[in-house]
C-alpha atoms as a PDB file:
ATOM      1  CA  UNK A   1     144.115 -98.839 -85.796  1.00  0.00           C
ATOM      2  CA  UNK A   2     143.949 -94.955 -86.631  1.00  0.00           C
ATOM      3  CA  UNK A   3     142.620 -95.593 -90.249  1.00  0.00           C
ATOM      4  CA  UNK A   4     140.791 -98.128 -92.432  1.00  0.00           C
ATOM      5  CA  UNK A   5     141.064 -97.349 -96.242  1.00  0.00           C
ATOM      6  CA  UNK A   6     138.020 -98.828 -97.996  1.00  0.00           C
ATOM      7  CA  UNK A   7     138.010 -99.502-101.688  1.00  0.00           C
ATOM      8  CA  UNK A   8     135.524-101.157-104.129  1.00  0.00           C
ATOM      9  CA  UNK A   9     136.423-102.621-106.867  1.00  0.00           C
ATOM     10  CA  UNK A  10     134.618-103.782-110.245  1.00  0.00           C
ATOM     11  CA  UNK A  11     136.503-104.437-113.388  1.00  0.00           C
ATOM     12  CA  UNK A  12     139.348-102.130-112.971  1.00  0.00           C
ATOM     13  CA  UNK A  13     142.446-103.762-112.858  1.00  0.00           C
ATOM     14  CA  UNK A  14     145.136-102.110-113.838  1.00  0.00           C
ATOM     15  CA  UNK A  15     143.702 -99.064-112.224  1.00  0.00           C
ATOM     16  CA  UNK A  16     142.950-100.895-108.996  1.00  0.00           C
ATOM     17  CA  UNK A  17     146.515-101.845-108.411  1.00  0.00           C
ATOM     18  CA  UNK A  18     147.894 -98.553-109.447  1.00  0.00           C
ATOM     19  CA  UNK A  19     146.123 -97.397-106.633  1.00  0.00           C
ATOM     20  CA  UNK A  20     146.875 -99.483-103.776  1.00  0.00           C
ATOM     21  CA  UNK A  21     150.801 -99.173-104.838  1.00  0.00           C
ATOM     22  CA  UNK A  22     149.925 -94.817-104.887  1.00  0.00           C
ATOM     23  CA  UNK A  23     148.542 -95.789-101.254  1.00  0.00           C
ATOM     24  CA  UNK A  24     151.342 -97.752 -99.985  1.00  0.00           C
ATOM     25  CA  UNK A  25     154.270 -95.238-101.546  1.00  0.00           C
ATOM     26  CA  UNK A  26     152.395 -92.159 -99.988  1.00  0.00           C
ATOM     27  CA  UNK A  27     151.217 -93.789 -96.717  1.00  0.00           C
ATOM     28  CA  UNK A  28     152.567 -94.653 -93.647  1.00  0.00           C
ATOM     29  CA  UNK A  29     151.243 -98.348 -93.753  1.00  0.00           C
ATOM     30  CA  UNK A  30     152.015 -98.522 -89.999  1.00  0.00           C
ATOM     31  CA  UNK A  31     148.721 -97.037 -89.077  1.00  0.00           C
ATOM     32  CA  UNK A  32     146.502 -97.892 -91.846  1.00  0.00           C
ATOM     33  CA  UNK A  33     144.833-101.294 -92.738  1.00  0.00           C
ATOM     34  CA  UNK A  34     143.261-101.567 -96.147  1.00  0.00           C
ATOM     35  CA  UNK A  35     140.032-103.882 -97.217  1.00  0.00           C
ATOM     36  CA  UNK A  36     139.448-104.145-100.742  1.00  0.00           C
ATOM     37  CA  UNK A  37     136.217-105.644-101.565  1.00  0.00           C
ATOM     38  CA  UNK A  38     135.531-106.518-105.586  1.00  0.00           C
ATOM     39  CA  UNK A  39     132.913-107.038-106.855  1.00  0.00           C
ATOM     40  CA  UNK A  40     132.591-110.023-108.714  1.00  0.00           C
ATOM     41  CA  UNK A  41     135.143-108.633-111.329  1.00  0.00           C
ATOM     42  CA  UNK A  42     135.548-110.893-115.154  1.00  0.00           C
ATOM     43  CA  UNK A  43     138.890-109.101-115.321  1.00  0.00           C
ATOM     44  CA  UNK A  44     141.094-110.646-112.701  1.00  0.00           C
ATOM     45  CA  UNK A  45     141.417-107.946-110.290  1.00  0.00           C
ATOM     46  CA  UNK A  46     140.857-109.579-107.138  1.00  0.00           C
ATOM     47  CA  UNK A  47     143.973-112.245-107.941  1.00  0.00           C
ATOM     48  CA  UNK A  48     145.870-109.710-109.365  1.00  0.00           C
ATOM     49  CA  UNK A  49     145.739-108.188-105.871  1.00  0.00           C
ATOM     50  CA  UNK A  50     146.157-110.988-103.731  1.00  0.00           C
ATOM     51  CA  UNK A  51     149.128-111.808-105.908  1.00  0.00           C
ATOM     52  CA  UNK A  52     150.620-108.291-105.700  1.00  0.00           C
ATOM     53  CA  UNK A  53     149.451-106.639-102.369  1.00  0.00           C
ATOM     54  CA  UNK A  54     148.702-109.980 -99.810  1.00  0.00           C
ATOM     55  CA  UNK A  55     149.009-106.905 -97.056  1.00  0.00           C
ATOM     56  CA  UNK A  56     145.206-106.212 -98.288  1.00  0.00           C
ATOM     57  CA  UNK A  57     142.491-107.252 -96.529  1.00  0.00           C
ATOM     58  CA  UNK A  58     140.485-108.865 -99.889  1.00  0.00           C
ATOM     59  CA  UNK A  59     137.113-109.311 -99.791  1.00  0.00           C
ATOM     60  CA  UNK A  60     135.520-111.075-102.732  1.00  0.00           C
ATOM     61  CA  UNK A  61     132.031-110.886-103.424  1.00  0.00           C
ATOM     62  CA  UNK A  62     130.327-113.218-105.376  1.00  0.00           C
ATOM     63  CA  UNK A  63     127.912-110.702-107.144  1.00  0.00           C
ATOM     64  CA  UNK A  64     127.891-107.037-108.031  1.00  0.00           C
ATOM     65  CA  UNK A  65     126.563-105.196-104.506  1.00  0.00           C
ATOM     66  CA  UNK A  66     127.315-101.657-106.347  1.00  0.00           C
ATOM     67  CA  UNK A  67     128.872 -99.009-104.071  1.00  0.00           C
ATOM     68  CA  UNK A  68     126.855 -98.407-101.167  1.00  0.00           C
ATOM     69  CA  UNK A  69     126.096-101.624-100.325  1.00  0.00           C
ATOM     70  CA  UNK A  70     129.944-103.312-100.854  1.00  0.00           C
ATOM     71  CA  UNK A  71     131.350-100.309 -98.722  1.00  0.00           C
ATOM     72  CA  UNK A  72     128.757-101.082 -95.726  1.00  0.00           C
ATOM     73  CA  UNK A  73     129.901-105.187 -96.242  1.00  0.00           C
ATOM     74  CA  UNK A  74     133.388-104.292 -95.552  1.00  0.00           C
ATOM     75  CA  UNK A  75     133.462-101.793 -93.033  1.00  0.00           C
ATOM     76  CA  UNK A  76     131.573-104.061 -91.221  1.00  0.00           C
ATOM     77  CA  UNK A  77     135.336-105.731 -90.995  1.00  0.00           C
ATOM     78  CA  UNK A  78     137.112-102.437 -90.390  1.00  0.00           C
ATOM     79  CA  UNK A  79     138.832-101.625 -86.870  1.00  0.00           C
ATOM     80  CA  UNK A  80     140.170 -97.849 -88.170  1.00  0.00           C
ATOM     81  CA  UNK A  81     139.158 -94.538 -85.671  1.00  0.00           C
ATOM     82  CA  UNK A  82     138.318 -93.292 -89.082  1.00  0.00           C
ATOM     83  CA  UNK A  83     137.246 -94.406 -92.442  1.00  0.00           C
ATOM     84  CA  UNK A  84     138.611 -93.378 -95.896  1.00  0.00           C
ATOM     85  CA  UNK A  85     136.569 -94.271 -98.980  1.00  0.00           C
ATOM     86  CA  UNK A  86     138.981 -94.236-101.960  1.00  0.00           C
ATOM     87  CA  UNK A  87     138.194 -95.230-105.729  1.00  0.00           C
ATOM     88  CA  UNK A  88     140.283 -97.950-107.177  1.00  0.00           C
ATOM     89  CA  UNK A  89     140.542 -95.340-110.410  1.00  0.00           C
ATOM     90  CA  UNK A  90     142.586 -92.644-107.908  1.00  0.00           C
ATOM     91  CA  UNK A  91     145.977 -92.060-107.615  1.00  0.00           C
ATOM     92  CA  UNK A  92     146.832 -90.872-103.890  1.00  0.00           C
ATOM     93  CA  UNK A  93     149.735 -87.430-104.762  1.00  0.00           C
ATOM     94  CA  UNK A  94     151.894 -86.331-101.957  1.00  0.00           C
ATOM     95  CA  UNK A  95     150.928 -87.907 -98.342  1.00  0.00           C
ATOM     96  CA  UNK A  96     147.482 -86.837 -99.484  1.00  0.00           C
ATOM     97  CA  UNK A  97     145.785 -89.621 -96.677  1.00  0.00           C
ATOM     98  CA  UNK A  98     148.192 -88.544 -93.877  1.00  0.00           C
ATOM     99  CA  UNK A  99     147.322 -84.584 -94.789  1.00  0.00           C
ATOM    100  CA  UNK A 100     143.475 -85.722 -95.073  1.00  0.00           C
ATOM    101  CA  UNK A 101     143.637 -87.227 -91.351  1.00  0.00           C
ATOM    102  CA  UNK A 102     145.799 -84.420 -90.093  1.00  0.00           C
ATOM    103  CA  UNK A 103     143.127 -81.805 -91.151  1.00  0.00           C
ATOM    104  CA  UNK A 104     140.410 -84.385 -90.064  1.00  0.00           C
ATOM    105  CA  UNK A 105     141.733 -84.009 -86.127  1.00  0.00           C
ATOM    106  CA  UNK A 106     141.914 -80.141 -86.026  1.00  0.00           C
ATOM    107  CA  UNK A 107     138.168 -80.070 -87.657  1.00  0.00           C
ATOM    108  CA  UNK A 108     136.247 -82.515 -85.895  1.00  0.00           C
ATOM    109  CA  UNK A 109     133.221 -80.174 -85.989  1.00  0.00           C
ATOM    110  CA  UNK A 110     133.025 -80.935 -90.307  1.00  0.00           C
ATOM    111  CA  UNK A 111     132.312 -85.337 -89.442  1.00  0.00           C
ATOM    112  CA  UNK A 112     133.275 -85.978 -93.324  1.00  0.00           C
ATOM    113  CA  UNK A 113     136.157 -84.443 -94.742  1.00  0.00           C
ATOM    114  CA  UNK A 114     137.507 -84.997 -98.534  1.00  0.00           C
ATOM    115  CA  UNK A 115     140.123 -83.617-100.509  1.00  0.00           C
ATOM    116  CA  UNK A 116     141.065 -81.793-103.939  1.00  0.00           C
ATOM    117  CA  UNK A 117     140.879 -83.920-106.564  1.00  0.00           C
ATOM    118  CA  UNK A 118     142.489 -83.562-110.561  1.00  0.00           C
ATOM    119  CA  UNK A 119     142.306 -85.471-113.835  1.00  0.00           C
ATOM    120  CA  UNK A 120     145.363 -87.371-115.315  1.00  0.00           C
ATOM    121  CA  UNK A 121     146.824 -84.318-116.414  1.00  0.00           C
ATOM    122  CA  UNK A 122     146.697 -82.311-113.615  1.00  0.00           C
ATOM    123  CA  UNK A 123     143.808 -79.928-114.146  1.00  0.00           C
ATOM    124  CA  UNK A 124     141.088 -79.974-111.667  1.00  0.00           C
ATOM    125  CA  UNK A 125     138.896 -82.262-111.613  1.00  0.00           C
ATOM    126  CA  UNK A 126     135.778 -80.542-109.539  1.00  0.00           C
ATOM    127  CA  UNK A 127     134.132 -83.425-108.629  1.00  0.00           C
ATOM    128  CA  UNK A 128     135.600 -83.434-104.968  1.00  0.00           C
ATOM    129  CA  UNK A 129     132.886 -81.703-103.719  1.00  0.00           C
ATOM    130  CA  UNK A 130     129.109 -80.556-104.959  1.00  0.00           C
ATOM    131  CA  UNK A 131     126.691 -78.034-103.095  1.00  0.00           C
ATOM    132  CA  UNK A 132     123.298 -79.934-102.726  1.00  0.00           C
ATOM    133  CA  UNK A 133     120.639 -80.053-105.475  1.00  0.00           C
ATOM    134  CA  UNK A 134     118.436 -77.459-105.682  1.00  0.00           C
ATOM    135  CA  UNK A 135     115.630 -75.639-108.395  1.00  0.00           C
ATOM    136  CA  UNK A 136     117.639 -73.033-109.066  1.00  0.00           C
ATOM    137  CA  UNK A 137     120.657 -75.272-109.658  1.00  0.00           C
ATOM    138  CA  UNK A 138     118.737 -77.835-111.999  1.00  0.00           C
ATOM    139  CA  UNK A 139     117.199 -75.226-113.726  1.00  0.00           C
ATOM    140  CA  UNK A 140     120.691 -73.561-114.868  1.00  0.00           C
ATOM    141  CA  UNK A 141     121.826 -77.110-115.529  1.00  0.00           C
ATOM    142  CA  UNK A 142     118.973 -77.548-117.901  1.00  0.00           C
ATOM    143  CA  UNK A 143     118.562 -74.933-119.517  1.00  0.00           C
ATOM    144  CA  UNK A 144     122.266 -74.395-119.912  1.00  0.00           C
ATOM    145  CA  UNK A 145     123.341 -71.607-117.931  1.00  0.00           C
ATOM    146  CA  UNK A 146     125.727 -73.818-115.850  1.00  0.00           C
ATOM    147  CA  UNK A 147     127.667 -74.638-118.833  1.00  0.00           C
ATOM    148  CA  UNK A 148     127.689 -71.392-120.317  1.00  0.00           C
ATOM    149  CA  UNK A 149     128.858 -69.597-117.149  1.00  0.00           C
ATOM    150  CA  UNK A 150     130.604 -72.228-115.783  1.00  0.00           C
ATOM    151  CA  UNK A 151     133.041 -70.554-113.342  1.00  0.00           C
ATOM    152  CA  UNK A 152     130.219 -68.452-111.386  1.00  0.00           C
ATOM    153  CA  UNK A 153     128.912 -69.249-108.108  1.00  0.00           C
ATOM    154  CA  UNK A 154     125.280 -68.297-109.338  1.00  0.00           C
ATOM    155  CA  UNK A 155     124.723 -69.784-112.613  1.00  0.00           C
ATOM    156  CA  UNK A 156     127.037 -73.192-111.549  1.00  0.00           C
ATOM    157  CA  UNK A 157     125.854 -73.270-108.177  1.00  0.00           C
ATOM    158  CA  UNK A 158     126.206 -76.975-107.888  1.00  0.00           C
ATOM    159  CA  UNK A 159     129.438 -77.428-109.219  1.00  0.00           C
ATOM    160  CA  UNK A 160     130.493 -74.446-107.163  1.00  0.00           C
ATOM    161  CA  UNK A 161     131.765 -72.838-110.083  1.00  0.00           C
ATOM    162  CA  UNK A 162     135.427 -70.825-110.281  1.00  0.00           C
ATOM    163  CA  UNK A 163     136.191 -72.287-106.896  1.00  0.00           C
ATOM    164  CA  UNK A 164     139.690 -74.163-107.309  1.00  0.00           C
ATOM    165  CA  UNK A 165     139.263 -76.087-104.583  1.00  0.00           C
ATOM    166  CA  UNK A 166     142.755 -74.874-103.380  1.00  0.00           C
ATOM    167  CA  UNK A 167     141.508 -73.746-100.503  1.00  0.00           C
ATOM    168  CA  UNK A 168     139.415 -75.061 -97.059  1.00  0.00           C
ATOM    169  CA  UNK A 169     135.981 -74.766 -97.278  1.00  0.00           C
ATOM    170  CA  UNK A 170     132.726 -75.825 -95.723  1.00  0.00           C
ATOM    171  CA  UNK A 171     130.448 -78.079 -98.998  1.00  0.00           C
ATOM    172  CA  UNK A 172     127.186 -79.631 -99.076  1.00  0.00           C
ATOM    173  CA  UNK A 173     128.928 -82.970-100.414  1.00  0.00           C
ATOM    174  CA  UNK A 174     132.176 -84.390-100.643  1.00  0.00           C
ATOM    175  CA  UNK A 175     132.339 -87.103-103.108  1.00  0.00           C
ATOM    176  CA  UNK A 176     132.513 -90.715-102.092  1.00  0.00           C
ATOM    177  CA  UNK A 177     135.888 -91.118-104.429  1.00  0.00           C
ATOM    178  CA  UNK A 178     137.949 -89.597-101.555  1.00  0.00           C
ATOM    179  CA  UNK A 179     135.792 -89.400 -98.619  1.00  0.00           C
ATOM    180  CA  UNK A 180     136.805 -89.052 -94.704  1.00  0.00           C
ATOM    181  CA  UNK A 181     134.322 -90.207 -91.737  1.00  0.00           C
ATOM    182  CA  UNK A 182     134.561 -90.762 -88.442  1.00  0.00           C
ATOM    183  CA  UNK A 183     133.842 -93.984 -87.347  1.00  0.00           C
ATOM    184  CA  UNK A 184     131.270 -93.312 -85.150  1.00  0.00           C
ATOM    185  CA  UNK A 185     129.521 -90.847 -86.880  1.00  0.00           C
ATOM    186  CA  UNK A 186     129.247 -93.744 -90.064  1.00  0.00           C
ATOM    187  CA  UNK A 187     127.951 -95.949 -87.695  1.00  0.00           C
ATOM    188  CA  UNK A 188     125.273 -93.112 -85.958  1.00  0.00           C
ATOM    189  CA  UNK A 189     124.395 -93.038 -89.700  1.00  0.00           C
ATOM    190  CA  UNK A 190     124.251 -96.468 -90.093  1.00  0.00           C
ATOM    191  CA  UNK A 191     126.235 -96.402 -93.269  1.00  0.00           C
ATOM    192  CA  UNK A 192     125.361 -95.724 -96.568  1.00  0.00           C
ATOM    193  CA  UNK A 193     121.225 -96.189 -97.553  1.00  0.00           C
ATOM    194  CA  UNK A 194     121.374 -99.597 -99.570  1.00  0.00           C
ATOM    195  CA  UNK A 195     118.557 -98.198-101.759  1.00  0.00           C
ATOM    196  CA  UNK A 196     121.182 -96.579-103.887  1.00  0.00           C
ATOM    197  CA  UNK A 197     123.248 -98.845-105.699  1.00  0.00           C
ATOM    198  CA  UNK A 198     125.566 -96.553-107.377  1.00  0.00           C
ATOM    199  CA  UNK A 199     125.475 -93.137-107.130  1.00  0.00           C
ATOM    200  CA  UNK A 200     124.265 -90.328-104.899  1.00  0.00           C
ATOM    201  CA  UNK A 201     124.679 -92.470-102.388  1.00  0.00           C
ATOM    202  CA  UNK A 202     127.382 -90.108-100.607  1.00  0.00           C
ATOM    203  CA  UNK A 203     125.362 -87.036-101.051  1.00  0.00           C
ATOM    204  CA  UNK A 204     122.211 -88.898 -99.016  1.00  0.00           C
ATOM    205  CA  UNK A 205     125.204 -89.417 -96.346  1.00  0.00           C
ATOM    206  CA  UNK A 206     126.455 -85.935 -96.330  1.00  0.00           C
ATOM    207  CA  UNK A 207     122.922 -84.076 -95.920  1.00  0.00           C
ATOM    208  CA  UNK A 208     122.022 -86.816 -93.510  1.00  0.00           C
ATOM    209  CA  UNK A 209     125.009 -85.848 -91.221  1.00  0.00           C
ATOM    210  CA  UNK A 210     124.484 -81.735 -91.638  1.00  0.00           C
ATOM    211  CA  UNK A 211     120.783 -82.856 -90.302  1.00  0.00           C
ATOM    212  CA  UNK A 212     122.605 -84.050 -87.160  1.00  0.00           C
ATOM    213  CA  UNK A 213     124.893 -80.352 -87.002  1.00  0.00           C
ATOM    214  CA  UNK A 214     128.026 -81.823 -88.738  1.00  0.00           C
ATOM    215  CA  UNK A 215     129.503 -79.751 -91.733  1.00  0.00           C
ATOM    216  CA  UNK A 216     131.597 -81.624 -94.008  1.00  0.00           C
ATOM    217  CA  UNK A 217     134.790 -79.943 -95.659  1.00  0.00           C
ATOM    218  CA  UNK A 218     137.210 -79.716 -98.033  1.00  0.00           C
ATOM    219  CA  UNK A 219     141.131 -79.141 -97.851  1.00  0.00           C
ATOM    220  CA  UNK A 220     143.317 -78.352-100.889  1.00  0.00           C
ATOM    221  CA  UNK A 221     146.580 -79.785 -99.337  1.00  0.00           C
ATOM    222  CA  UNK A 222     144.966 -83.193 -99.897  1.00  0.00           C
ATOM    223  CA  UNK A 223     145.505 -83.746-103.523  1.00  0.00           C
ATOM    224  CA  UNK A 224     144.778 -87.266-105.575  1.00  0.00           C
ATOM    225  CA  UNK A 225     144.346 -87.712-109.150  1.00  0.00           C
ATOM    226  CA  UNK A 226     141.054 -88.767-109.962  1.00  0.00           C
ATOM    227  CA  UNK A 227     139.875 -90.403-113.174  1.00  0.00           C
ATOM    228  CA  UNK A 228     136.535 -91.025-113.478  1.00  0.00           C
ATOM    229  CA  UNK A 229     134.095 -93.619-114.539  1.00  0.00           C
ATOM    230  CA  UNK A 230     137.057 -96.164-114.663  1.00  0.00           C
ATOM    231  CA  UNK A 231     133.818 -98.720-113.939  1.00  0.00           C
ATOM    232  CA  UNK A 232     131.264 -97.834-116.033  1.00  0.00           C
ATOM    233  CA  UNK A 233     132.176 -98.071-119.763  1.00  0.00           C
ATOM    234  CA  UNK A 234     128.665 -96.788-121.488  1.00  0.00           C
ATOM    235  CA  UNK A 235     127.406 -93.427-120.986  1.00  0.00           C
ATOM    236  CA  UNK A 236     124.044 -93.992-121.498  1.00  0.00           C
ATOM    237  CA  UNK A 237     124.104 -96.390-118.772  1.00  0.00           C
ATOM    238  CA  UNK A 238     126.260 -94.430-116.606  1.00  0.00           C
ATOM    239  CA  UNK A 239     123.454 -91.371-117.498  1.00  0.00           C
ATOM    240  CA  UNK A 240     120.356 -93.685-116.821  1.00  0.00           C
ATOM    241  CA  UNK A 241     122.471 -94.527-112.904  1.00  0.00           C
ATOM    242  CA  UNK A 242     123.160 -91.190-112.318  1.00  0.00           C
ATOM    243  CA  UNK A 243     119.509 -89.915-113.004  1.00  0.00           C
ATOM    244  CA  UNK A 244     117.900 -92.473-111.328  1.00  0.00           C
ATOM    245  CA  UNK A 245     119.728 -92.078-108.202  1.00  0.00           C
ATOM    246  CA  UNK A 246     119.481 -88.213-107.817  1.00  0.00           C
ATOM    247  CA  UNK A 247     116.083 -88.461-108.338  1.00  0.00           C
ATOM    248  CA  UNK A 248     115.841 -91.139-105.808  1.00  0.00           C
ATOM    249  CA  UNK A 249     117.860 -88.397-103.969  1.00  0.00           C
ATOM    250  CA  UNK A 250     114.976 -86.086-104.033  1.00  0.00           C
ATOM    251  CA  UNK A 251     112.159 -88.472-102.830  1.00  0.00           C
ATOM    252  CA  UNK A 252     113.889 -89.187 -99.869  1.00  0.00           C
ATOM    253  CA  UNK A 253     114.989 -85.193 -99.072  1.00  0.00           C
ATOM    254  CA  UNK A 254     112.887 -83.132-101.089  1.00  0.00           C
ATOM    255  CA  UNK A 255     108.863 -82.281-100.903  1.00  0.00           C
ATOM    256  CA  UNK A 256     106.681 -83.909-103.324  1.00  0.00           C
ATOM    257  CA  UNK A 257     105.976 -80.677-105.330  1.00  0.00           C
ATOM    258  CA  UNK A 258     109.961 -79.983-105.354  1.00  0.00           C
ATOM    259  CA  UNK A 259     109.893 -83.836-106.139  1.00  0.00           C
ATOM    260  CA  UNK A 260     107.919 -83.091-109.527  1.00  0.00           C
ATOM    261  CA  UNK A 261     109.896 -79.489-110.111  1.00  0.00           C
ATOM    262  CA  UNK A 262     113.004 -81.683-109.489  1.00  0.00           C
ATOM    263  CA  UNK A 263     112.071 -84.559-112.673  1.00  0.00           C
ATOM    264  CA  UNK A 264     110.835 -81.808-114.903  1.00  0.00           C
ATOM    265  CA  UNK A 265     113.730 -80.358-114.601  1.00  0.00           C
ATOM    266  CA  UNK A 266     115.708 -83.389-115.527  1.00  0.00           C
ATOM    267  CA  UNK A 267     113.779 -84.134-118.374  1.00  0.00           C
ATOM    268  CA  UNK A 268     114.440 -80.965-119.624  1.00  0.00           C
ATOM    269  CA  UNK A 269     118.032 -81.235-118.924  1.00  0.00           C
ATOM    270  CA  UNK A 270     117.725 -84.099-121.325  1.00  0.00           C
ATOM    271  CA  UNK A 271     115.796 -82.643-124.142  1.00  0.00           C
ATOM    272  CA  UNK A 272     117.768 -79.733-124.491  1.00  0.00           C
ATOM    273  CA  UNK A 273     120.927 -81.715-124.590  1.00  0.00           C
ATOM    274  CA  UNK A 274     119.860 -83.848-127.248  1.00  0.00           C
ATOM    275  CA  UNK A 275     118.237 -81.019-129.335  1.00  0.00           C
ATOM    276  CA  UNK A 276     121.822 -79.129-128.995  1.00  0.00           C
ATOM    277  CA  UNK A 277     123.974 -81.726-130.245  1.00  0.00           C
ATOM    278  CA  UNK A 278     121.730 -81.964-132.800  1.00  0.00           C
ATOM    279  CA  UNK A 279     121.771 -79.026-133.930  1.00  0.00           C
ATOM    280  CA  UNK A 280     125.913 -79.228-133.991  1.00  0.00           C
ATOM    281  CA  UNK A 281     125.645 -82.743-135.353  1.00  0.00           C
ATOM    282  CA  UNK A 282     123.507 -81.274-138.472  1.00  0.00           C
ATOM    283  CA  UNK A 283     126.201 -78.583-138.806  1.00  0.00           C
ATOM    284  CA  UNK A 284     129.691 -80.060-138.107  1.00  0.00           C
ATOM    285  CA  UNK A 285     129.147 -83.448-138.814  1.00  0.00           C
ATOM    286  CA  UNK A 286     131.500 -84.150-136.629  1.00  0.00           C
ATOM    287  CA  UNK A 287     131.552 -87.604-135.290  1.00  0.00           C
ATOM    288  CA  UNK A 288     131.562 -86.493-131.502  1.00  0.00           C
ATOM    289  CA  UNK A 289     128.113 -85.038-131.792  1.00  0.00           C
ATOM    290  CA  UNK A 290     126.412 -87.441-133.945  1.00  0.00           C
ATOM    291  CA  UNK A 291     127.846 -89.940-130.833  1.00  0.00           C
ATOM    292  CA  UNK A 292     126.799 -87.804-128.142  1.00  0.00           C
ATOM    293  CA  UNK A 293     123.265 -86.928-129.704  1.00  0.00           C
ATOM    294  CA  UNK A 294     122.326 -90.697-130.486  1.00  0.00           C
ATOM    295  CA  UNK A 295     123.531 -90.924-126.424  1.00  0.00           C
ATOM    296  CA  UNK A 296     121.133 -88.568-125.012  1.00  0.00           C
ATOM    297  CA  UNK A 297     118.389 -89.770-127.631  1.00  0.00           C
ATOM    298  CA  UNK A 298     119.217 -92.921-125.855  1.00  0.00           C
ATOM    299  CA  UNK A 299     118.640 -91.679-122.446  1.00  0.00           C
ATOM    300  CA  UNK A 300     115.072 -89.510-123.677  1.00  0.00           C
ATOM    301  CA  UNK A 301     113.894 -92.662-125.115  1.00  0.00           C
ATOM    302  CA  UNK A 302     114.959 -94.636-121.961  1.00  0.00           C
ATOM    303  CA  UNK A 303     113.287 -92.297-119.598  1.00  0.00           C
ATOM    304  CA  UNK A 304     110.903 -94.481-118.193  1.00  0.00           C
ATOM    305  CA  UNK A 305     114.042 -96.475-116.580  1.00  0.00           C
ATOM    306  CA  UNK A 306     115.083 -93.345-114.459  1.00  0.00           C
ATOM    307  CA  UNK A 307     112.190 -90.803-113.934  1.00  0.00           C
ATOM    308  CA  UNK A 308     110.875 -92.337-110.683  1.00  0.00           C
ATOM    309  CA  UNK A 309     113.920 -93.252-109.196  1.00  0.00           C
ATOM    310  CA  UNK A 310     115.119 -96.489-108.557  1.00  0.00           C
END
């Protein structure tokens, strides 16, 4: 088998089979297999597949493992040369696997290899790919310089601003939505680190395979629409994940006093979110910013949930 495609599921349904059928349409199923393992979805998604797609290779889990830890379960069952991690809430565009694999073989040097990536509508969706953490970066995310000047390299170093991702490029970190590995290189990695349950958890794999000489890349001829949080319903929750894990992130690869830079940092991030929304809830009254200021008060007050890490 020349490819396993790897997807984790949790409470996405109707996204989850939209998927498989944008796989299947824009695949050529004769050298692909495809495991699906859910998570103990309420929602009906692992019948719904079985029902629709018995081609699938269904896994179903009888608790919530998060992503790192379903992925390693069920490519502990996968035969593929090479591994694709794909989101249930994607939408594969245009032979984007086959292109993925084809740039895979003339770049073996890169290890992971990922794609572009765009929202429902068709803008760009950056997420694809992020250059690691760093003081400078979290200090122009917190203190808002990444937002303001959001399309420079400097100031939105993470994001790597006013890139269009239309091009191929060596990154820090391509993201686990639409990610490319080598078998043998995932298991010289030993898979994903189980200590992150959601989140982060492909960056840890990315900087732990440049360690070894690898340097992951991007392509823009491999396009899928990604949507985002199709899993996690409650931003405050999602925000209190996210935190925890990139700060779990820099325990395990930073130095203790970058470590303590790193969560100030955050915190501040934090603060001066809340303080600007409300300022703009106080002035427009507008009900997105009274919503999005009682959210980050939310994550202030629930600090002590994500400030050491998981």
């Amino acid at each position: 088998m020349k490819l396993s495609i790897v997807i984790v599921s949790f409470n996405t349904r109707q996204m989850t089979l939209e998927c498989l059928a944008s796989v299947y349409r824009e695949t050529n199923s004769d050298s692909i297999e495809v495991i699906l393992i859910d998570n103990n979805s309420s929602d009906g998604s692992a019948d719904a597949v079985e029902q629709q797609f018995p081609q699938v290779r269904l896994i179903r889990s009888e608790k919530n493992y998060g992503f790192a830890m379903a992925n390693n379960l069920a490519i502990e069952q996968a035969s593929g040369e090479y591994l694709l991690l794909l989101n249930p809430d994607t939408v594969v565009l245009d032979n984007a696997i086959g292109r993925l694999l084809d740039f895979a073989g003339k770049h073996p040097e890169a290890g992971i290899w990922g794609g572009r990536t765009v929202f429902g509508n068709g803008a760009l969706n950056p997420g694809s790919c992020f250059r690691k953490m760093s003081i400078w970066n979290q200090f122009c995310r917190a203190f808002g310089l990444a937002a303001i000047f959001r399309n420079s390299e400097l100031f939105n170093a993470e994001e790597y601003g006013g890139w269009s991702r239309n091009s191929i490029r060596q990154v820090d970190i391509v993201c686990g939505c639409f990610l490319m590995i080598k078998r043998t290189l995932w298991n010289q990695l030993q898979g994903f680190d189980r200590r992150f349950f959601m989140y982060a958890e492909e960056a840890d794999l990315c900087l732990r395979a440049k360690k070894l000489g690898y340097a992951p890349m991007i392509t823009g001829a491999a396009q899928i629409v990604h949507y985002g949080g199709g899993s996690e319903k409650v931003r405050a929750d999602k925000m209190v994940r996210l935190l925890s894990a990139k700060i779990e992130l820099q325990k395990v690869h930073w130095s203790e006093v970058s470590q303590r830079v790193g969560v100030f940092l955050f915190k501040s991030w934090v603060v001066t979110r809340m303080i600007a929304y409300s300022v703009l809830a106080l002035k427009g009254r507008q009900s997105r910013y009274v919503d999005a200021q009682r959210i980050w008060q939310e994550i202030w007050i629930r600090r002590h949930e994500w400030s050491k890490g998981y």
